[in-house]
N, C-alpha and C. Protein backbone atom coordinates (compact mmCIF):
# COMPACT_ATOMS: atom_id res chain seq x y z
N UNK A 1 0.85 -1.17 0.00
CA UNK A 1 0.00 0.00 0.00
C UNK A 1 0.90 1.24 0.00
N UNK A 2 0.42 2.18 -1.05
CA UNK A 2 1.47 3.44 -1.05
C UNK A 2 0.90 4.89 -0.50
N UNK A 3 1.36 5.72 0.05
CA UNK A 3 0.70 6.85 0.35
C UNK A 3 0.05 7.39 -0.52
N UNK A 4 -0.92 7.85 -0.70
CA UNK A 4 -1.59 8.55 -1.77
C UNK A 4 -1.74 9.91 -1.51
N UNK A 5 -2.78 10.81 -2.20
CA UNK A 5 -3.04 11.93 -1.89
C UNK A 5 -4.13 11.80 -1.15
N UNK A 6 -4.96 11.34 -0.83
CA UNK A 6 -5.94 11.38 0.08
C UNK A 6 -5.90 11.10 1.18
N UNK A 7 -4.60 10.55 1.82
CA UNK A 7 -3.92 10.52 3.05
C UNK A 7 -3.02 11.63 3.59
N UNK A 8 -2.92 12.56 2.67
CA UNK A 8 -1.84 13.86 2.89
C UNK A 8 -2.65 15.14 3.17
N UNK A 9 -4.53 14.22 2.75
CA UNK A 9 -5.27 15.23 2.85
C UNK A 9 -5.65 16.09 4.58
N UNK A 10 -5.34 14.93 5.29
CA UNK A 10 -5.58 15.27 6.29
C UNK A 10 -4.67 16.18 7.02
N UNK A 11 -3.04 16.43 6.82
CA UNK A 11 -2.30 17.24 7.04
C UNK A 11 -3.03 18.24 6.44
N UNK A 12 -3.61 18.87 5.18
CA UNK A 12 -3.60 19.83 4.23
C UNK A 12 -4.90 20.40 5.52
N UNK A 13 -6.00 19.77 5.46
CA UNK A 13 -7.57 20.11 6.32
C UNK A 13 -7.44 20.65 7.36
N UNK A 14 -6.69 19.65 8.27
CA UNK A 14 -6.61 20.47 9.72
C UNK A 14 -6.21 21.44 10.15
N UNK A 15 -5.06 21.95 9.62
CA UNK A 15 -4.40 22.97 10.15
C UNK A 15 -5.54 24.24 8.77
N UNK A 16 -6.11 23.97 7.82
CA UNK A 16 -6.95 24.64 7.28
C UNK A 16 -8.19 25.32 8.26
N UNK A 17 -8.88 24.19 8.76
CA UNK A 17 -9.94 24.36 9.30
C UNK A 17 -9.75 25.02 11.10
N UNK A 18 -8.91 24.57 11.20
CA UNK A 18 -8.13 25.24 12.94
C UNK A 18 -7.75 26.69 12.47
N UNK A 19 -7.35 27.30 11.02
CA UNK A 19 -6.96 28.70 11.23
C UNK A 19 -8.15 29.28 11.09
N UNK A 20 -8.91 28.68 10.06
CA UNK A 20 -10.04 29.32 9.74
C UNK A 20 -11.07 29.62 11.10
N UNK A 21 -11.14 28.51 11.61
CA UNK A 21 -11.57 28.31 12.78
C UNK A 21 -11.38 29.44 13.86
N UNK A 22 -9.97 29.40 14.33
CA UNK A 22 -9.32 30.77 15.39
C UNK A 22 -10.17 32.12 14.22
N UNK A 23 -9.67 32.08 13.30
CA UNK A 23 -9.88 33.66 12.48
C UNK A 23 -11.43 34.38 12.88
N UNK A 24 -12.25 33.46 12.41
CA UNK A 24 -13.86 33.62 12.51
C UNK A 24 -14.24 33.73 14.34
N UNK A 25 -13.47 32.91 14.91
CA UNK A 25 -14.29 33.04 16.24
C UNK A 25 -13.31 34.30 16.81
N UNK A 26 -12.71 35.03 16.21
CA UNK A 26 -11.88 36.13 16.71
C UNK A 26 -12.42 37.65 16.06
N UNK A 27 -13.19 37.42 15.31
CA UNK A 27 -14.11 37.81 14.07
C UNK A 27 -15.45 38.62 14.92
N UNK A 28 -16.01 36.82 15.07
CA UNK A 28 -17.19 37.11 16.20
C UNK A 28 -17.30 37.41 17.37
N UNK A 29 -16.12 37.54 18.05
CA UNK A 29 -16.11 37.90 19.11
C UNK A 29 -15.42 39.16 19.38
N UNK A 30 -15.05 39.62 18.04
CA UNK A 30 -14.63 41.30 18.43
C UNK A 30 -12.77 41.27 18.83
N UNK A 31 -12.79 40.34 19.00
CA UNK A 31 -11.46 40.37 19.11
C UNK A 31 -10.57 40.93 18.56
N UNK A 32 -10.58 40.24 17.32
CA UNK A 32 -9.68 40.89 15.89
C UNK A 32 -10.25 42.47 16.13
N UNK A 33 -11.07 43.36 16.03
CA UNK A 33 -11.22 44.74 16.32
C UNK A 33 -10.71 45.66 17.37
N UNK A 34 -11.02 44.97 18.76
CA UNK A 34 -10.38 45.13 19.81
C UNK A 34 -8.60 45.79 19.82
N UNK A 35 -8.07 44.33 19.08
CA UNK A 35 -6.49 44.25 18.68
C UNK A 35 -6.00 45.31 17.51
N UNK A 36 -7.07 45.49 16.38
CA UNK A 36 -6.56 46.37 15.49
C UNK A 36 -6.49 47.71 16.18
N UNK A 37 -7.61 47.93 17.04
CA UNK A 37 -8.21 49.49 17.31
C UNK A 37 -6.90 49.89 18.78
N UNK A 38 -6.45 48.67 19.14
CA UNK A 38 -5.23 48.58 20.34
C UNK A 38 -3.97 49.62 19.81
N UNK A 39 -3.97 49.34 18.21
CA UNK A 39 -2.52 49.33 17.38
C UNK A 39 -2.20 47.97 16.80
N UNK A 40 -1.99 46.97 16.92
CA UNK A 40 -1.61 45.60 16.04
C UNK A 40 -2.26 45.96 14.56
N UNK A 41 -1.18 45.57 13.74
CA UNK A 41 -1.70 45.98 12.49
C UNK A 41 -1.87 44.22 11.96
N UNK A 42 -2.55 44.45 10.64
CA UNK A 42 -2.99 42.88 10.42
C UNK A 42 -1.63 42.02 9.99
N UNK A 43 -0.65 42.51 9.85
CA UNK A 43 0.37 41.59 9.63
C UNK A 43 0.65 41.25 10.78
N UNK A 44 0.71 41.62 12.10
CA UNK A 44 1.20 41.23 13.21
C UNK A 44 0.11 40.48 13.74
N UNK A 45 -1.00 40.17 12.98
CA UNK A 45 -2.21 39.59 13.49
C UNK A 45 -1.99 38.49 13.16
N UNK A 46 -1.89 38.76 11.10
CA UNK A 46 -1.42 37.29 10.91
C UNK A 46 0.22 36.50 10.76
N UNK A 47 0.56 36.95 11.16
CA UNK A 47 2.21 36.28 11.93
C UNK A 47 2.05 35.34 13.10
N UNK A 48 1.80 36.31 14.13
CA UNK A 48 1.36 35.51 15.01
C UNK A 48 0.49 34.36 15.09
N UNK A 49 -0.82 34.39 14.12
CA UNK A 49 -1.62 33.22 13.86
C UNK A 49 -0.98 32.02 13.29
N UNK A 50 -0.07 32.51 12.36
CA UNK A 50 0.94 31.45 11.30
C UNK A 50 2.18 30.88 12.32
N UNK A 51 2.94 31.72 13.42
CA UNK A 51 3.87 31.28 14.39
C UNK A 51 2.60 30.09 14.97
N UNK A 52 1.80 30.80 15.51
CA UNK A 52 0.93 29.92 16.83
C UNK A 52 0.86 28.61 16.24
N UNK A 53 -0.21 28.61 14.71
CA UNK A 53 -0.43 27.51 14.55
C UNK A 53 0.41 26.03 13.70
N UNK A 54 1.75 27.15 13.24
CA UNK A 54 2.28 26.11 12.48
C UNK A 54 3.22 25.19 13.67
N UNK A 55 3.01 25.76 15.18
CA UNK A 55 3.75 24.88 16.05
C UNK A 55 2.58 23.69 16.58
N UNK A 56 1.52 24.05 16.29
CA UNK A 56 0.44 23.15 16.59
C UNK A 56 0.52 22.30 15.77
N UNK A 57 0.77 22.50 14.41
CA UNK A 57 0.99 21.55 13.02
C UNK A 57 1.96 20.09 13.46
N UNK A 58 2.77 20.95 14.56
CA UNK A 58 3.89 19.74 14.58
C UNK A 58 3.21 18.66 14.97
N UNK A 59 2.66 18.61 15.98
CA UNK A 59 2.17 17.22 16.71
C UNK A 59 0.95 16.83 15.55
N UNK A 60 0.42 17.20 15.03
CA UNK A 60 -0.32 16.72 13.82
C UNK A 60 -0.09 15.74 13.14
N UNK A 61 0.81 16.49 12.31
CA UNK A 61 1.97 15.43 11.38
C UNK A 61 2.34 14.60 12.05
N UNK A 62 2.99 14.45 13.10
CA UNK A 62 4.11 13.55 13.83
C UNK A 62 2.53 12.32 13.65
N UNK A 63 1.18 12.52 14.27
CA UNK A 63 0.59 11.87 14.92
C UNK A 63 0.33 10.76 13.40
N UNK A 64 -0.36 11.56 12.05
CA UNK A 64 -0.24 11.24 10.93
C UNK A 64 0.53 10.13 10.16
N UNK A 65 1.95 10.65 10.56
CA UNK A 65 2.98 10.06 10.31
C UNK A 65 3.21 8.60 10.60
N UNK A 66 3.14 8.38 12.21
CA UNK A 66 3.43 7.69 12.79
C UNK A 66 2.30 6.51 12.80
N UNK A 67 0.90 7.14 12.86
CA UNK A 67 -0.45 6.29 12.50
C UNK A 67 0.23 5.60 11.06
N UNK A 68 0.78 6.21 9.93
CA UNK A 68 -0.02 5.55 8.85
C UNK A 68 1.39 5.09 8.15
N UNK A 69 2.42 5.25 8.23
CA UNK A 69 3.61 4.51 8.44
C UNK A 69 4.19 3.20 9.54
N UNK A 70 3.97 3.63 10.47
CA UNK A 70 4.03 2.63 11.61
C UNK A 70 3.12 1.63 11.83
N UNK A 71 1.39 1.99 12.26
CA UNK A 71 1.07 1.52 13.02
C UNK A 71 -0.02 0.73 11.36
N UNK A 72 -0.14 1.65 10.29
CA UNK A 72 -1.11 1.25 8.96
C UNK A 72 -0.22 0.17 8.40
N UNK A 73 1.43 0.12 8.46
CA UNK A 73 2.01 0.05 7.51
C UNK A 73 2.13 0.03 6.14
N UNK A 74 1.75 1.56 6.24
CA UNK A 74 2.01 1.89 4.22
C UNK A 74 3.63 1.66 4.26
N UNK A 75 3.68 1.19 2.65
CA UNK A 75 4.90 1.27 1.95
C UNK A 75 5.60 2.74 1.87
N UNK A 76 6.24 3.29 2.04
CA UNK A 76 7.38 4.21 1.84
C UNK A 76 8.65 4.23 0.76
N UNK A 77 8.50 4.57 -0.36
CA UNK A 77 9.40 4.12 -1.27
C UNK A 77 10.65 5.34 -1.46
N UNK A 78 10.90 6.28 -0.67
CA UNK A 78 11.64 7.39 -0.84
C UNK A 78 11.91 7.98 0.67
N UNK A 79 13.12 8.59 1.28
CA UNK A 79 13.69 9.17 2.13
C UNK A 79 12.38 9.84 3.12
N UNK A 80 12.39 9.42 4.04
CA UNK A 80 11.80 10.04 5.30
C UNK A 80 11.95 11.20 5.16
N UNK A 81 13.33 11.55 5.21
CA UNK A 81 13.04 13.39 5.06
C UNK A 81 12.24 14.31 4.12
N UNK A 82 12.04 13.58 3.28
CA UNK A 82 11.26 14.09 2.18
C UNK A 82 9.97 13.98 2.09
N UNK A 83 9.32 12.99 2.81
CA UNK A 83 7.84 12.73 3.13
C UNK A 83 7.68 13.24 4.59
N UNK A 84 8.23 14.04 5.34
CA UNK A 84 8.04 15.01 6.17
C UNK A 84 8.21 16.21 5.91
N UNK A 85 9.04 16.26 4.91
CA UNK A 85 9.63 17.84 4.27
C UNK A 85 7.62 18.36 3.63
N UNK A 86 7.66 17.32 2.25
CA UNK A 86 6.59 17.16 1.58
C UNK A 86 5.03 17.67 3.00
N UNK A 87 5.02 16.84 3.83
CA UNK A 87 3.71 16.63 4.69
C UNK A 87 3.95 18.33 5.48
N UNK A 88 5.01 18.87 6.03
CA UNK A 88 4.97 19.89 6.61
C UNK A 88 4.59 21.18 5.57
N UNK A 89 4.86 20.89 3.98
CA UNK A 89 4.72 21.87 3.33
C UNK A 89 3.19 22.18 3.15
N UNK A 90 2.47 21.18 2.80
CA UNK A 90 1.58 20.64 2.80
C UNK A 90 0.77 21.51 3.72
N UNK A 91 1.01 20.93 4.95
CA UNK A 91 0.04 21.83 6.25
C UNK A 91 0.49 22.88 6.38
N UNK A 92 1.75 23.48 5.72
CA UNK A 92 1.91 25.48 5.78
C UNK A 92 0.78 25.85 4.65
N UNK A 93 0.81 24.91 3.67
CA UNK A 93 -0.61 25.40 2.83
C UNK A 93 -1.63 25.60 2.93
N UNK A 94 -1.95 24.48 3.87
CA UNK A 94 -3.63 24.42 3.86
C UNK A 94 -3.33 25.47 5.34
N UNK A 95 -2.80 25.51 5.95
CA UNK A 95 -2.31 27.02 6.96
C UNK A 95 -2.79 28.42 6.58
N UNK A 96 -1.67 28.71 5.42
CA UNK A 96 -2.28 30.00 4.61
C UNK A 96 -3.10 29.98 4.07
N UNK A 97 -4.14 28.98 3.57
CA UNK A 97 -5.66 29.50 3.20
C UNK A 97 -6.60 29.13 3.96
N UNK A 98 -6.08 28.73 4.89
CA UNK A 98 -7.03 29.12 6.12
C UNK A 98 -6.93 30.41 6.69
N UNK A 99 -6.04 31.14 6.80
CA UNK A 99 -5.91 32.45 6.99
C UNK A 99 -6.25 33.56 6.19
N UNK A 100 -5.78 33.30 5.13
CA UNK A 100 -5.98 34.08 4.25
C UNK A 100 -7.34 34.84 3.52
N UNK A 101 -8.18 32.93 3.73
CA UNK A 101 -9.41 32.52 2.89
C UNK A 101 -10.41 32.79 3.62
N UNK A 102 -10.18 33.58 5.34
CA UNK A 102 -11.04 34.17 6.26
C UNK A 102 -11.35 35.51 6.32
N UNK A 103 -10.41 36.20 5.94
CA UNK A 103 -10.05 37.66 5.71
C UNK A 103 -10.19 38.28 4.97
């Protein structure tokens, strides 16, 4: 069994739906206004959202990883570093349009 794309999907979703997620309930709750009207300008809004959540990303992947390599045993036909390189890029993507795609 080989990794496919519909297994990479889940790196891409989560960290999608978790920014989108923070953005909107920061939205509705005045927050994000609060912070602009403070001084924070929106780049320092979204920096910080992209620092916060791409450290949340880590344990994601790792969990991903380790489920469907280890415990699924898919086949792996190419360097570990590169199918973590690949999976982290992955969730900086679906990252920035979760951010982005709120705003």
């Amino acid at each position: 069994m080989r990794i496919s794309s519909d297994d990479n999907g889940i790196i891409f979703s989560i960290p999608l739906a978790s920014a989108a997620g923070v953005i909107l309930y920061e939205k509705n709750d005045g927050i994000l206004n609060r912070s602009l009207v403070l001084g924070m300008t929106m780049r320092d809004v979204l920096l910080s959202h992209i620092i916060t959540q791409a450290v949340l990303m880590v344990p994601v992947i790792t969990v991903v990883l380790v489920s469907f390599l280890d415990l699924v045993k898919i086949h792996n036909s190419g360097p570990l570093e590169w199918v973590v390189l690949l999976c982290v890029l992955q969730g900086f993507c679906g990252l920035c349009l979760g951010e982005i795609g709120t705003l």
